[in-house]
Protein backbone atom coordinates (compact mmCIF):
# COMPACT_ATOMS: atom_id res chain seq x y z
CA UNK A 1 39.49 72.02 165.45
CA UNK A 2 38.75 73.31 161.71
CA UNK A 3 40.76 76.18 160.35
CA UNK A 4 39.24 79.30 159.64
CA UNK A 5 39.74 82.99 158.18
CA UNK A 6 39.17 85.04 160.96
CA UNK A 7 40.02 88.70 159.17
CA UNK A 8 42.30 90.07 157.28
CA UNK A 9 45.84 91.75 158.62
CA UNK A 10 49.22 93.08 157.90
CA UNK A 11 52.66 91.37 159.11
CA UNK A 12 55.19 94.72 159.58
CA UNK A 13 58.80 92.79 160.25
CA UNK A 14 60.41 95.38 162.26
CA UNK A 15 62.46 92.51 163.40
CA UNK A 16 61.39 93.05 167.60
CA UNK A 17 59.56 90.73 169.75
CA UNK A 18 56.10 92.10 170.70
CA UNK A 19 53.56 90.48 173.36
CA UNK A 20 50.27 89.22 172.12
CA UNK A 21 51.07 88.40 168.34
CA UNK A 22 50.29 85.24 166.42
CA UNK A 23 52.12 82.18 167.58
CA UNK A 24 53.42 81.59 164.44
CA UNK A 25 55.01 85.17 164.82
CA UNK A 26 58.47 85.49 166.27
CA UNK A 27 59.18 89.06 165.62
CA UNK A 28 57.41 91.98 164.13
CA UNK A 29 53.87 92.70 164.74
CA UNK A 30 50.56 91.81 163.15
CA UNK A 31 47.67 94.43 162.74
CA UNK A 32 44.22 92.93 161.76
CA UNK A 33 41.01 94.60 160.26
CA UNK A 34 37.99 93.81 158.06
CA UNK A 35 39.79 94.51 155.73
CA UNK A 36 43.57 95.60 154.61
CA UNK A 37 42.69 99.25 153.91
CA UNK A 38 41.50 98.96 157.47
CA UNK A 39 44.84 97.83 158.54
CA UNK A 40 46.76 100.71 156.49
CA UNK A 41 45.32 102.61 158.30
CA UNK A 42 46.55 101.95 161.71
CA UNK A 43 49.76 101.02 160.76
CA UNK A 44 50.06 104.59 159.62
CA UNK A 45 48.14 105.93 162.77
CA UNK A 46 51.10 103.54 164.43
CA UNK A 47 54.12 104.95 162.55
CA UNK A 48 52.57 108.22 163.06
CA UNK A 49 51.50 109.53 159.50
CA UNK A 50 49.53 112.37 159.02
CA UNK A 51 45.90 111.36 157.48
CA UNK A 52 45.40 114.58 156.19
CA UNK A 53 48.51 114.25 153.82
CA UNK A 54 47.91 113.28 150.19
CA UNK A 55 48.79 109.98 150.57
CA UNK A 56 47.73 106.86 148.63
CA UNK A 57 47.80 103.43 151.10
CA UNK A 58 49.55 102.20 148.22
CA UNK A 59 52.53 104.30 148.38
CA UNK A 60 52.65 103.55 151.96
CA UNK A 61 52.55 100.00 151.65
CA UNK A 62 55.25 100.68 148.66
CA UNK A 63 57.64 102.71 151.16
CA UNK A 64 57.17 99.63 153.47
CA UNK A 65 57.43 96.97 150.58
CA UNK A 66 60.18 94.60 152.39
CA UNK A 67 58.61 94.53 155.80
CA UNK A 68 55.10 94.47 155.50
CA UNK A 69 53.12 91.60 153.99
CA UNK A 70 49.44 91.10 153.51
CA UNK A 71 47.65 88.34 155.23
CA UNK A 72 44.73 86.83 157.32
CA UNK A 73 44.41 85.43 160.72
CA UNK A 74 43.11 82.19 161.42
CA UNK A 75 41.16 80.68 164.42
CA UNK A 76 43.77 78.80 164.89
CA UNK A 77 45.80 82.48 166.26
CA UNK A 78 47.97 82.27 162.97
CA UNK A 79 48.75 84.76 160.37
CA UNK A 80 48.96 83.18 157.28
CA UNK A 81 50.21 84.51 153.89
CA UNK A 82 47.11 85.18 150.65
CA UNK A 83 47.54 82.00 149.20
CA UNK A 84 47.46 80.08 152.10
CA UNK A 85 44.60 81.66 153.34
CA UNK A 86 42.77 80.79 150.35
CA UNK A 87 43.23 77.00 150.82
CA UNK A 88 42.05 77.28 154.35
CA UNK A 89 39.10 79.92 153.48
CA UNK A 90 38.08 77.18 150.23
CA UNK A 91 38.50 74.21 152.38
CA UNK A 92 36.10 76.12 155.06
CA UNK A 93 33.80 77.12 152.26
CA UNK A 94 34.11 80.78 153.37
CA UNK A 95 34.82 81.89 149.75
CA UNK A 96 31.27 83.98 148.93
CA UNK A 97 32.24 87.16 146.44
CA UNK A 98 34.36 86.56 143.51
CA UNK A 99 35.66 83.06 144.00
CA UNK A 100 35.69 82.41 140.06
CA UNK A 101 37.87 85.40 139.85
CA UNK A 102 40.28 84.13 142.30
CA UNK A 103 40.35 81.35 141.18
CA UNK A 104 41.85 82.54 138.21
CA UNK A 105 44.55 84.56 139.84
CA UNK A 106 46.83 82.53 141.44
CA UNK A 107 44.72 81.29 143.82
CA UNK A 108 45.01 83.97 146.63
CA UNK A 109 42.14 84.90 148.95
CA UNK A 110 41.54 89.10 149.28
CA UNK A 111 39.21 90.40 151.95
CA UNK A 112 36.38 91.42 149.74
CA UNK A 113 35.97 87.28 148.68
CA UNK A 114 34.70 87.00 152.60
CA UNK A 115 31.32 88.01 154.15
């Protein structure tokens, strides 16, 4: 079976075993979304953060710098880092916004390059 870029998600290391993740995912947990902003915010719906609060996603994911990663899932029921998603999204010729700009920066896939 091909590889594919299901959607984009967020790996939060909170070094525990949780049911249901990847199966490349030993501990921590995985959120997934459209896209990452979607993902920010329920990981801070999970840790329990006010939305109201002035509060960039940014800073959050800044706060959370060391345990939280962004990624993709694959059909394949793996999360896989940006840059490794972008040699499975190009090889799958999912690439439609932007490719010539990600192709100049280091080669890493972002949501918004995906229908």
């Amino acid at each position: 079976m091909k590889e594919y870029i299901l959607c984009a998600a967020i790996y939060y290391s909170d070094g525990e075993t949780h049911q249901g993740q990847p199966d490349n995912i030993e501990t921590g947990f995985v959120v997934a979304g459209r896209r990452h902003s979607d993902c920010y915010c329920t990981v801070m719906a999970i840790v329990g953060l006010d939305k109201t609060i002035e509060m960039r996603l940014h800073n959050v994911a800044c706060q959370m710098d060391r345990k939280m990663h962004q990624g993709f899932i694959t059909t394949l029921n793996r999360y896989v880092g940006r840059a490794e998603a972008y040699q499975i999204a190009k090889a799958a010729d999912q690439i439609k916004f932007g490719g010539e700009a990600t192709d100049k920066d280091n080669q890493i896939l972002i949501s918004e390059n995906l229908y």
